[in-house]
C-alpha atoms as a PDB file:
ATOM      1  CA  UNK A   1     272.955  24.967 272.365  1.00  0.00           C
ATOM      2  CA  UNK A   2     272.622  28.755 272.505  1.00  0.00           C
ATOM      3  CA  UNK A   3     276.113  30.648 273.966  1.00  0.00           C
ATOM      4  CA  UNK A   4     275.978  34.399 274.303  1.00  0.00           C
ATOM      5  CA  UNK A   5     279.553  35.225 274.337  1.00  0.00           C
ATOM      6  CA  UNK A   6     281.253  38.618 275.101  1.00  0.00           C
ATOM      7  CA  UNK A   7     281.779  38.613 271.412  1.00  0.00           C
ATOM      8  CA  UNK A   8     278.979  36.590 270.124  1.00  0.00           C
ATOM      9  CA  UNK A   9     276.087  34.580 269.861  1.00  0.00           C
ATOM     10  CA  UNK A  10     276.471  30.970 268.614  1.00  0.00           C
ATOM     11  CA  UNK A  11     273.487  28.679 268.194  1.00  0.00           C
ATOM     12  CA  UNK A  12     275.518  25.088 268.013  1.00  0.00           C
ATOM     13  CA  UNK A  13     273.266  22.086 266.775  1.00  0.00           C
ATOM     14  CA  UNK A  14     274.362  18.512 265.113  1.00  0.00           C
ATOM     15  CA  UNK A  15     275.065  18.408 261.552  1.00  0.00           C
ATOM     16  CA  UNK A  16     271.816  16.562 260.151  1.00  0.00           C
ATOM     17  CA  UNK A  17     274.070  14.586 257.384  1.00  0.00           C
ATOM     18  CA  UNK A  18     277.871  14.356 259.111  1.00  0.00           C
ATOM     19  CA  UNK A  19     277.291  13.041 263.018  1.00  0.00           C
ATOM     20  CA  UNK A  20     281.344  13.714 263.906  1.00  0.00           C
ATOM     21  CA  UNK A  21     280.504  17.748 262.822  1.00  0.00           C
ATOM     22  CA  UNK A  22     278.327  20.203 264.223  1.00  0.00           C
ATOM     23  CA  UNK A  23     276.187  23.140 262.365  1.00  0.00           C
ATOM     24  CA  UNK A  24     277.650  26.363 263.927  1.00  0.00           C
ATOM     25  CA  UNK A  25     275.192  29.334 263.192  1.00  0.00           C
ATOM     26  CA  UNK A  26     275.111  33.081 264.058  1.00  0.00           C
ATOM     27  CA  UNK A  27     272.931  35.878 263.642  1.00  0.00           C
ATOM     28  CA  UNK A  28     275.453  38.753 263.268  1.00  0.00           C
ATOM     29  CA  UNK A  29     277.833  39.224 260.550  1.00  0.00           C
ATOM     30  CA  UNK A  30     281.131  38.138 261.978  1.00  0.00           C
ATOM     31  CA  UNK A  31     280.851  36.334 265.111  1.00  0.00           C
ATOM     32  CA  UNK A  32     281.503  32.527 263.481  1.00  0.00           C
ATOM     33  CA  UNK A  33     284.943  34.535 262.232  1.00  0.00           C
ATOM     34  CA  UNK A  34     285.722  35.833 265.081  1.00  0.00           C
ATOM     35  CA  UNK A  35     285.551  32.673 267.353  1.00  0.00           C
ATOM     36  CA  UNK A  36     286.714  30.093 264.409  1.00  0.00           C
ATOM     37  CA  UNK A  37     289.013  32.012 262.557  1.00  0.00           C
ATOM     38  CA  UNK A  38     289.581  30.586 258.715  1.00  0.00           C
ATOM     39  CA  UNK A  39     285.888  28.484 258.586  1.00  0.00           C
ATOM     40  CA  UNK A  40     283.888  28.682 255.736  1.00  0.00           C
ATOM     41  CA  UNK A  41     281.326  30.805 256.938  1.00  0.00           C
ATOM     42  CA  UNK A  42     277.913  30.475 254.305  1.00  0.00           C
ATOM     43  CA  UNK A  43     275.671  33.088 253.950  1.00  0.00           C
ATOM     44  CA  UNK A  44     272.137  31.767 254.010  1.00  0.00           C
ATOM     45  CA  UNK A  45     269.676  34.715 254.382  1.00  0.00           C
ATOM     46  CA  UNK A  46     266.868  33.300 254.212  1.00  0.00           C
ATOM     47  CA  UNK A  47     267.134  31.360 256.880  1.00  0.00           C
ATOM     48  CA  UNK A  48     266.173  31.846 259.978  1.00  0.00           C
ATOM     49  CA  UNK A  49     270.496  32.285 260.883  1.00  0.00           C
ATOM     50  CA  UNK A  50     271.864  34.438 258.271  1.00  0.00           C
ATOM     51  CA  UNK A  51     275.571  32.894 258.809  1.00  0.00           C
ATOM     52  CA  UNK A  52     276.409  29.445 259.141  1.00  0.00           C
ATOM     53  CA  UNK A  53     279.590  26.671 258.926  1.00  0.00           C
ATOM     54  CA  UNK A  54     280.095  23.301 259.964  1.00  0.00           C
ATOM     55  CA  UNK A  55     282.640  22.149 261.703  1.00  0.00           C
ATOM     56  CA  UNK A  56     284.303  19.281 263.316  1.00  0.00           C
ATOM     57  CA  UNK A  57     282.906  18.747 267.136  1.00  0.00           C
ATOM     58  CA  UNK A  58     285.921  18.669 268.394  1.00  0.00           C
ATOM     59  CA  UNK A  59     287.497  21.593 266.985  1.00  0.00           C
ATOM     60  CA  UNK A  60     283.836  23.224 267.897  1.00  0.00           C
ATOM     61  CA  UNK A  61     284.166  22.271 272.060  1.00  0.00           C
ATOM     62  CA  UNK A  62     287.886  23.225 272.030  1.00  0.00           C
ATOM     63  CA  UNK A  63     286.924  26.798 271.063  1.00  0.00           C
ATOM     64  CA  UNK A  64     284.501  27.081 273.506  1.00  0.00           C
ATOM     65  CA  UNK A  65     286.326  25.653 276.157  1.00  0.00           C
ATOM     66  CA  UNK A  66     288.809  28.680 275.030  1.00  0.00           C
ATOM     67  CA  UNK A  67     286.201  31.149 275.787  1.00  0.00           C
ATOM     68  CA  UNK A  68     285.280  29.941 279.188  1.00  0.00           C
ATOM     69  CA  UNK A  69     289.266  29.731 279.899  1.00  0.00           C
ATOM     70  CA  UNK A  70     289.395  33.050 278.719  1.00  0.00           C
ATOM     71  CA  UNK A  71     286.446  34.121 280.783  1.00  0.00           C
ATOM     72  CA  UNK A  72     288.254  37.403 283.145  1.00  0.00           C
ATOM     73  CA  UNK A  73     285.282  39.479 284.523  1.00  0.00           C
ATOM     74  CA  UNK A  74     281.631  39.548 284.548  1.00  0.00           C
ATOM     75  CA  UNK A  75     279.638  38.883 281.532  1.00  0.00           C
ATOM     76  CA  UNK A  76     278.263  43.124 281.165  1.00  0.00           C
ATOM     77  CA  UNK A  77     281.581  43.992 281.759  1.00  0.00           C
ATOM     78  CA  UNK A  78     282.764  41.920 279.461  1.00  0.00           C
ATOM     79  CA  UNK A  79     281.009  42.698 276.375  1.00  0.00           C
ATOM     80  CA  UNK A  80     283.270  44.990 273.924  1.00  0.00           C
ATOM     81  CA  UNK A  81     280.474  45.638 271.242  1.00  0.00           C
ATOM     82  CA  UNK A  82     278.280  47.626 272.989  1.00  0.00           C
ATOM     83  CA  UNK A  83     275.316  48.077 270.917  1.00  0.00           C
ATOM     84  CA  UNK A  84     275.065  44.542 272.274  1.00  0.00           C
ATOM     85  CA  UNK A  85     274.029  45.620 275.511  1.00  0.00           C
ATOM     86  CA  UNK A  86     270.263  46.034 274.873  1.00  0.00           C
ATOM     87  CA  UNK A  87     269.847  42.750 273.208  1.00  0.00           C
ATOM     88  CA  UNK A  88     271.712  40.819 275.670  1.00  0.00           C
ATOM     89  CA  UNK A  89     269.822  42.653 278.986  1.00  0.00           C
ATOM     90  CA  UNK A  90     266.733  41.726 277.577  1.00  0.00           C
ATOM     91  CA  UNK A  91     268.002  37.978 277.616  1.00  0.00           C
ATOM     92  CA  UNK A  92     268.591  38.279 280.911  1.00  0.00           C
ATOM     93  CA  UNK A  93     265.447  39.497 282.050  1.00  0.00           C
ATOM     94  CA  UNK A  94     263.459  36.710 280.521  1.00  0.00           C
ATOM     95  CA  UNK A  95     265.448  34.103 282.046  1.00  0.00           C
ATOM     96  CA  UNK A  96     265.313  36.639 285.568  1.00  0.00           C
ATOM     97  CA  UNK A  97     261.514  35.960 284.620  1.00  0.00           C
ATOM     98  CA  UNK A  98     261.809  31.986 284.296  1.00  0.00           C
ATOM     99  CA  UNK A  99     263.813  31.702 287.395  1.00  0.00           C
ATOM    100  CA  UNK A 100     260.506  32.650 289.419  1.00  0.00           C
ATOM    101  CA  UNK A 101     258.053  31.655 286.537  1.00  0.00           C
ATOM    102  CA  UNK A 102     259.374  27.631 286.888  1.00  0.00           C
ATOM    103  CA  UNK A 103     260.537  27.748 290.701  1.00  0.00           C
ATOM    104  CA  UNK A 104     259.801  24.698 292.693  1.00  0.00           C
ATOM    105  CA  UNK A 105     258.007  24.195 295.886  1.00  0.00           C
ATOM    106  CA  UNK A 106     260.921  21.937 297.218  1.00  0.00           C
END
């Protein structure tokens, strides 16, 4: 799962050797901090996420549940890092692009 957050993006994915924890990964220097404070955040740069922890699932869906509850405006609006901004537009034109791209004749 992929969650671009006003302060982060989070790629979420099951732990490959612990099934009750998930493999939290970011790409920015501290966005896992920021939305789990206190987790052991590794370093890995060489791979393809240069920051990752692992964390219990639970603890892991009650943050994000936090986010969404703490969800006040629109996303652009919302975004406080603003060097962000041209990263995150060019998300959403992609998916603007596979919302006609994939459209259905129904």
């Amino acid at each position: 799962m992929w969650i671009f957050a006003k302060d982060g993006f989070l790629s979420i994915t099951q732990h490959r050797e612990k099934p009750e924890h998930l493999m939290v990964r970011g790409r920015v220097k501290g966005d896992l901090e920021h939305y789990f404070p206190g987790a052991e955040v590794i370093e890995t740069p060489d791979g393809d996420y240069h920051y990752r922890t692992t964390l219990p699932r639970e603890k892991v869906a009650d943050r994000v549940r936090d986010a969404v509850i703490d969800i006040r405006s629109g996303f652009k609006d919302s975004v406080t890092d603003k060097r962000r901004m041209p990263w995150y537009l060019r998300v959403w034109s992609v998916m603007d692009d596979m919302q006609y791209a994939l459209q259905s004749d129904d």
